[in-house]
N, C-alpha and C. Protein backbone atom coordinates (compact mmCIF):
# COMPACT_ATOMS: atom_id res chain seq x y z
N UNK A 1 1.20 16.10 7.43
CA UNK A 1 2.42 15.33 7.54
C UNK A 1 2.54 14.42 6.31
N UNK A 2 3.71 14.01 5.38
CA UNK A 2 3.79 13.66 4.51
C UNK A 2 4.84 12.45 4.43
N UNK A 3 5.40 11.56 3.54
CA UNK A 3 5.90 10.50 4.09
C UNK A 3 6.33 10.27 2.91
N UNK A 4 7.64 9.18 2.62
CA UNK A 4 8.75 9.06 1.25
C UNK A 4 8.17 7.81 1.07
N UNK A 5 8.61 7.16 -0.40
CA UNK A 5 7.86 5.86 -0.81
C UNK A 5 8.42 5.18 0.28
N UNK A 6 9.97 5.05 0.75
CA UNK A 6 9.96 3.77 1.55
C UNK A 6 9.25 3.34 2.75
N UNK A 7 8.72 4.84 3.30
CA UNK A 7 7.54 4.55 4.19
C UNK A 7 6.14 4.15 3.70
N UNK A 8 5.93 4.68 2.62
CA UNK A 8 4.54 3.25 1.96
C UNK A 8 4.82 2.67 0.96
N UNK A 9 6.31 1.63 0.96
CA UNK A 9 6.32 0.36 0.73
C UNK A 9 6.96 -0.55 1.65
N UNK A 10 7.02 0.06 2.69
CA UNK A 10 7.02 -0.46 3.87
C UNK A 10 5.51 -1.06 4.41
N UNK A 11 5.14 -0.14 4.38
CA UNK A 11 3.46 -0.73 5.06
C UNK A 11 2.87 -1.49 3.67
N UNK A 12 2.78 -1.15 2.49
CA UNK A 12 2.95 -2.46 1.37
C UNK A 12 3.40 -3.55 1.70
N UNK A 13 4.64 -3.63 2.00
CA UNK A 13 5.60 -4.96 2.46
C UNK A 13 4.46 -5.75 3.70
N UNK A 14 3.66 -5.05 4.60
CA UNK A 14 3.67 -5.34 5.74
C UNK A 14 2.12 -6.00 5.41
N UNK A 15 1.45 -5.13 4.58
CA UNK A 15 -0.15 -6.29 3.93
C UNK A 15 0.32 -6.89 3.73
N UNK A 16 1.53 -7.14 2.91
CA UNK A 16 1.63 -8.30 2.06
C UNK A 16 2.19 -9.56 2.97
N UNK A 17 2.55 -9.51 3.89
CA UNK A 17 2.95 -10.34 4.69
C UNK A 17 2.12 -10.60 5.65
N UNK A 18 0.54 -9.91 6.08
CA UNK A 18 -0.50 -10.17 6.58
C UNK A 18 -1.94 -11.56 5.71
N UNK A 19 -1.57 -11.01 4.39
CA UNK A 19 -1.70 -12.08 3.41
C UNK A 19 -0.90 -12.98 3.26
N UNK A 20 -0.11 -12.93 3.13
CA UNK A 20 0.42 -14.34 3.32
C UNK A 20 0.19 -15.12 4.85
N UNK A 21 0.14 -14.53 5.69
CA UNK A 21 -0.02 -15.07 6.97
C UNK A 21 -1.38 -16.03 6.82
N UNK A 22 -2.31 -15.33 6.21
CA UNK A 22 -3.84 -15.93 5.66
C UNK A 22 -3.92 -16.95 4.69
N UNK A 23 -2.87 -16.99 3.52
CA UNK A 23 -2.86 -17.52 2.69
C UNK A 23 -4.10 -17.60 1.52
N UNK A 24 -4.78 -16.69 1.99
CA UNK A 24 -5.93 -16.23 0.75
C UNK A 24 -5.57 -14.47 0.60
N UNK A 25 -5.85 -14.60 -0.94
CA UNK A 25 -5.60 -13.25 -1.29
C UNK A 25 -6.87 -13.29 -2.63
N UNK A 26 -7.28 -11.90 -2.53
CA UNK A 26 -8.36 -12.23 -3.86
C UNK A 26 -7.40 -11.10 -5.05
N UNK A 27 -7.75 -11.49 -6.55
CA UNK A 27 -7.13 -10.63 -7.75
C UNK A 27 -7.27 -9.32 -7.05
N UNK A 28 -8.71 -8.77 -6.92
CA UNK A 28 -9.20 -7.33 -6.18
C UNK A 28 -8.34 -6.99 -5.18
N UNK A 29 -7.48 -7.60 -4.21
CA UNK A 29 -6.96 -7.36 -3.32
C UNK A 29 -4.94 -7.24 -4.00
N UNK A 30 -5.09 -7.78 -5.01
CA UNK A 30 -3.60 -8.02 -5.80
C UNK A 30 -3.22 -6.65 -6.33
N UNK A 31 -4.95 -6.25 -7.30
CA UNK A 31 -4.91 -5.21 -8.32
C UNK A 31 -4.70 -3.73 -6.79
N UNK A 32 -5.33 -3.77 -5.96
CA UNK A 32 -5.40 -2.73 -5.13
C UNK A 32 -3.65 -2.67 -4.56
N UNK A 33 -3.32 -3.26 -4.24
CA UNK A 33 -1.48 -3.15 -3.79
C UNK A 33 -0.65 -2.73 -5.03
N UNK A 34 -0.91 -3.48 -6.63
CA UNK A 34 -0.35 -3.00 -7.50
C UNK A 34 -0.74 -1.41 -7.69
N UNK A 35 -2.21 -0.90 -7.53
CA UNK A 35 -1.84 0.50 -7.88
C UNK A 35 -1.48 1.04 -6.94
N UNK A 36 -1.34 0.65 -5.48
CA UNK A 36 -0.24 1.86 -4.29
C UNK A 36 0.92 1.63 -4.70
N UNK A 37 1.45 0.82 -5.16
CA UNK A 37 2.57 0.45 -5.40
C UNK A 37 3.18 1.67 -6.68
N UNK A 38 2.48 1.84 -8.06
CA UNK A 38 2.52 2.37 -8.84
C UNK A 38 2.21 4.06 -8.55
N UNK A 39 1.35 4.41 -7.47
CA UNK A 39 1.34 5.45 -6.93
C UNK A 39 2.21 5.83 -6.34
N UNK A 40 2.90 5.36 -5.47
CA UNK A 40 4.04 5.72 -4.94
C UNK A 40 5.39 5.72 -5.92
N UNK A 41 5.23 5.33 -6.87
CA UNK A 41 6.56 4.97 -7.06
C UNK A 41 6.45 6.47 -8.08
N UNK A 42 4.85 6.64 -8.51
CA UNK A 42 4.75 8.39 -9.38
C UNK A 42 5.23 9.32 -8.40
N UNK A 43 4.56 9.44 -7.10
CA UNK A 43 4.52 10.66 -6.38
C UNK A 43 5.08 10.54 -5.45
N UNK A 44 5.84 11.67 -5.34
CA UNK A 44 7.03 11.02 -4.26
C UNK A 44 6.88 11.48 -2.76
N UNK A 45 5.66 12.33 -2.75
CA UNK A 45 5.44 12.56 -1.35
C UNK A 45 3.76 12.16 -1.01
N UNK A 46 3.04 11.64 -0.47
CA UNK A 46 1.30 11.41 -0.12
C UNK A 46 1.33 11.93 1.23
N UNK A 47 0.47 12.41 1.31
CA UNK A 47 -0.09 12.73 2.72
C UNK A 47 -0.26 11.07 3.31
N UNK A 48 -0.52 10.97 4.58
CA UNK A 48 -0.98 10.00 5.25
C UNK A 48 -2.07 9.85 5.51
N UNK A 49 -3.20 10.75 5.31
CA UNK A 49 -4.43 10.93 5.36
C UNK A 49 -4.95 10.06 3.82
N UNK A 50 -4.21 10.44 3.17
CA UNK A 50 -4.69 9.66 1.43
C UNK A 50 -3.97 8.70 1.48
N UNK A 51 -3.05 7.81 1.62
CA UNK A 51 -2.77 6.84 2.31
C UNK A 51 -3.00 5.99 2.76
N UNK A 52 -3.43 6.13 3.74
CA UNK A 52 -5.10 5.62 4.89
C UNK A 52 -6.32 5.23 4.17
N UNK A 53 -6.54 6.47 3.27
CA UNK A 53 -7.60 6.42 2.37
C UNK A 53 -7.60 5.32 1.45
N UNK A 54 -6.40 5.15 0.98
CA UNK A 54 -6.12 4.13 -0.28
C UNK A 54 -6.14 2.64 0.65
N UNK A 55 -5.61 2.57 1.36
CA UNK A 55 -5.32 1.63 2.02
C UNK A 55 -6.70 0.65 2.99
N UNK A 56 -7.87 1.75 2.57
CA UNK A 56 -9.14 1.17 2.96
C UNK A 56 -9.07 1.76 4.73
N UNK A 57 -8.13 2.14 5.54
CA UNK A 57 -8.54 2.31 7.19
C UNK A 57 -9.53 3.65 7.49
């Protein structure tokens, strides 16, 4: 099953608002959202399995 960027920058949107909820964020945790971010915006379809993967679950 495969999924369009706005479905993972949606769940982007949704760390990022889990961090902020925390109000600590580390660079390592900045640099890791900038490259899903940049991944998605290359490839326009990811599995959800690599996804998951990137996303650390």
């Amino acid at each position: 099953m495969e999924y369009d960027n706005n479905f993972i920058n949606n769940l982007i949107s949704k760390e990022l608002d889990k961090i902020e909820e925390n109000e600590q964020i580390s660079k390592s945790e900045i640099k890791r959202i900038m490259k899903l971010s940049e991944k998605a915006k290359k490839s326009p379809m990811i599995s959800l399995e690599d996804f998951g993967k990137e996303m650390g679950f």
